[in-house]
Protein backbone atom coordinates (compact mmCIF):
# COMPACT_ATOMS: atom_id res chain seq x y z
CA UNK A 1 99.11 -75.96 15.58
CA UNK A 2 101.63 -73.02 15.19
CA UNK A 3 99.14 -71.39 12.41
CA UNK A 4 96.48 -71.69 14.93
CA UNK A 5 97.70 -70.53 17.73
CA UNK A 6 99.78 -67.24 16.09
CA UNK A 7 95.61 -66.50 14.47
CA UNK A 8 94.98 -65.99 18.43
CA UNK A 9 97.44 -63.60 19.14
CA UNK A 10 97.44 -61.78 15.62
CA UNK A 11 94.94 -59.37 16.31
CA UNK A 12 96.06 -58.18 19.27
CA UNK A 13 99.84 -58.05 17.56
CA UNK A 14 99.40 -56.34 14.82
CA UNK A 15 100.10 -57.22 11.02
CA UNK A 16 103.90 -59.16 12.09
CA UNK A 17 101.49 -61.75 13.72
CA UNK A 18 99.47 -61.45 10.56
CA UNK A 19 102.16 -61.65 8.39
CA UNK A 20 103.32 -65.16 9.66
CA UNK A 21 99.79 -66.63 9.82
CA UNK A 22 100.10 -66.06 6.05
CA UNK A 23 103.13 -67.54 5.66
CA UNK A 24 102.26 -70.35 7.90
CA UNK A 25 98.86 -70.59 6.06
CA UNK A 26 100.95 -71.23 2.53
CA UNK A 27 102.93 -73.91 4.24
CA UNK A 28 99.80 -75.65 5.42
CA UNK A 29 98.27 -75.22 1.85
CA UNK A 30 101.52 -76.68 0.13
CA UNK A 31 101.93 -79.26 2.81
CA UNK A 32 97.80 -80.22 2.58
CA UNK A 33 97.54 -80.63 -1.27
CA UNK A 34 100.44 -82.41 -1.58
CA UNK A 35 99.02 -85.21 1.21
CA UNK A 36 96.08 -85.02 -0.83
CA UNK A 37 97.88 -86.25 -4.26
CA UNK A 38 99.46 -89.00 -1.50
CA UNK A 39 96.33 -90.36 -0.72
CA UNK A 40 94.21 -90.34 -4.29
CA UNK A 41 97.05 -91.88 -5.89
CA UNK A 42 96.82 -94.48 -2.93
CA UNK A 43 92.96 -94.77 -3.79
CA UNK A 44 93.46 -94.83 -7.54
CA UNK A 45 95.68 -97.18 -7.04
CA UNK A 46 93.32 -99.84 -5.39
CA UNK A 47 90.30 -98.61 -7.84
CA UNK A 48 92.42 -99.68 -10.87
CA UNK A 49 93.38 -103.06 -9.39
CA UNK A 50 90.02 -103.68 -8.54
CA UNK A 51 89.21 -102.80 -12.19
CA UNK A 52 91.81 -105.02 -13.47
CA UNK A 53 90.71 -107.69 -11.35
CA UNK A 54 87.21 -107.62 -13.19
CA UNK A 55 88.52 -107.65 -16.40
CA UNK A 56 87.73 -103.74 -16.60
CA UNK A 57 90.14 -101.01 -18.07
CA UNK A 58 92.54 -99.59 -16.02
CA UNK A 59 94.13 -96.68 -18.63
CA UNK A 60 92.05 -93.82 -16.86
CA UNK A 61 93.01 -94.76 -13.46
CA UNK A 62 96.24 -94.23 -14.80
CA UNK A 63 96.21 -91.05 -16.26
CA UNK A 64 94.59 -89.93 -13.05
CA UNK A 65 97.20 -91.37 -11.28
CA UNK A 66 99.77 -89.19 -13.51
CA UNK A 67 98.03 -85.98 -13.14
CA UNK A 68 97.86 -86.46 -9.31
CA UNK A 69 101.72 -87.80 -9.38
CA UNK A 70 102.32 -84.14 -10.94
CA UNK A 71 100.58 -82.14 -8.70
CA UNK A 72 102.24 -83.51 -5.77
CA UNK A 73 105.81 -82.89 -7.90
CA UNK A 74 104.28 -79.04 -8.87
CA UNK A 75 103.66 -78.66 -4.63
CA UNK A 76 107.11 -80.06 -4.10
CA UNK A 77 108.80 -76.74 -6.27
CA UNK A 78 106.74 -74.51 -4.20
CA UNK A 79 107.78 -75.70 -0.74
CA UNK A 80 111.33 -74.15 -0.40
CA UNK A 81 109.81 -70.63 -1.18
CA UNK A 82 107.10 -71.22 1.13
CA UNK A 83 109.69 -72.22 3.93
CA UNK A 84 112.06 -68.95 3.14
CA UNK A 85 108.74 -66.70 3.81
CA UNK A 86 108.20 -68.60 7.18
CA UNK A 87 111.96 -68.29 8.27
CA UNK A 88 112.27 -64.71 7.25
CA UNK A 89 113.91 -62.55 9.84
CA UNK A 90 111.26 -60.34 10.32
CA UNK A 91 109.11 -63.76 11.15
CA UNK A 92 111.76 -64.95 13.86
CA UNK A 93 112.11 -61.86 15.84
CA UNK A 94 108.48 -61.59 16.24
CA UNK A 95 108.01 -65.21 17.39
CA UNK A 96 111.18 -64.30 19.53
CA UNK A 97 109.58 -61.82 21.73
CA UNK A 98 107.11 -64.43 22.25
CA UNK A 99 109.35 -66.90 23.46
């Protein structure tokens, strides 16, 4: 919501404005891919139970499952730099004389 409503304002505020849709942007990105590893691994999950269930294999449901476990650890690292960008100073005292 915050991404969206700072795009309204950002042209008529200049590049601060644009500045912190971009950093709210990478947030949302991090934040969005790593829900994304949540829910395949749910999914791949259930496929490879289903699998085992019919007496199929279940080893590339697994490796899937490790690649997605991965990504979600790889979106994890970039989070706290993410988070620094958003809480930069120059970010606050623009949202600041908003408030």
């Amino acid at each position: 919501r915050a991404r969206y409503a700072v795009e309204v304002l950002a042209p008529v505020s200049g590049k601060p404005a644009r500045r912190l849709v971009d950093d709210l942007k990478r947030i949302q990105d991090v934040l969005g891919t790593h829900q994304d590893t949540v829910v395949a691994r749910e999914v791949l999950r259930d496929e490879a139970a289903n699998a085992h269930v019919e007496g199929e294999s279940t080893f590339t449901f697994g490796l899937l499952h490790e690649r997605e476990r991965q990504q979600a650890g790889h979106q994890l690292t970039r989070l706290p730099k993410a988070h620094r960008k958003l809480i930069r100073p120059k970010s606050r005292r623009w949202l600041a004389s908003w408030g």
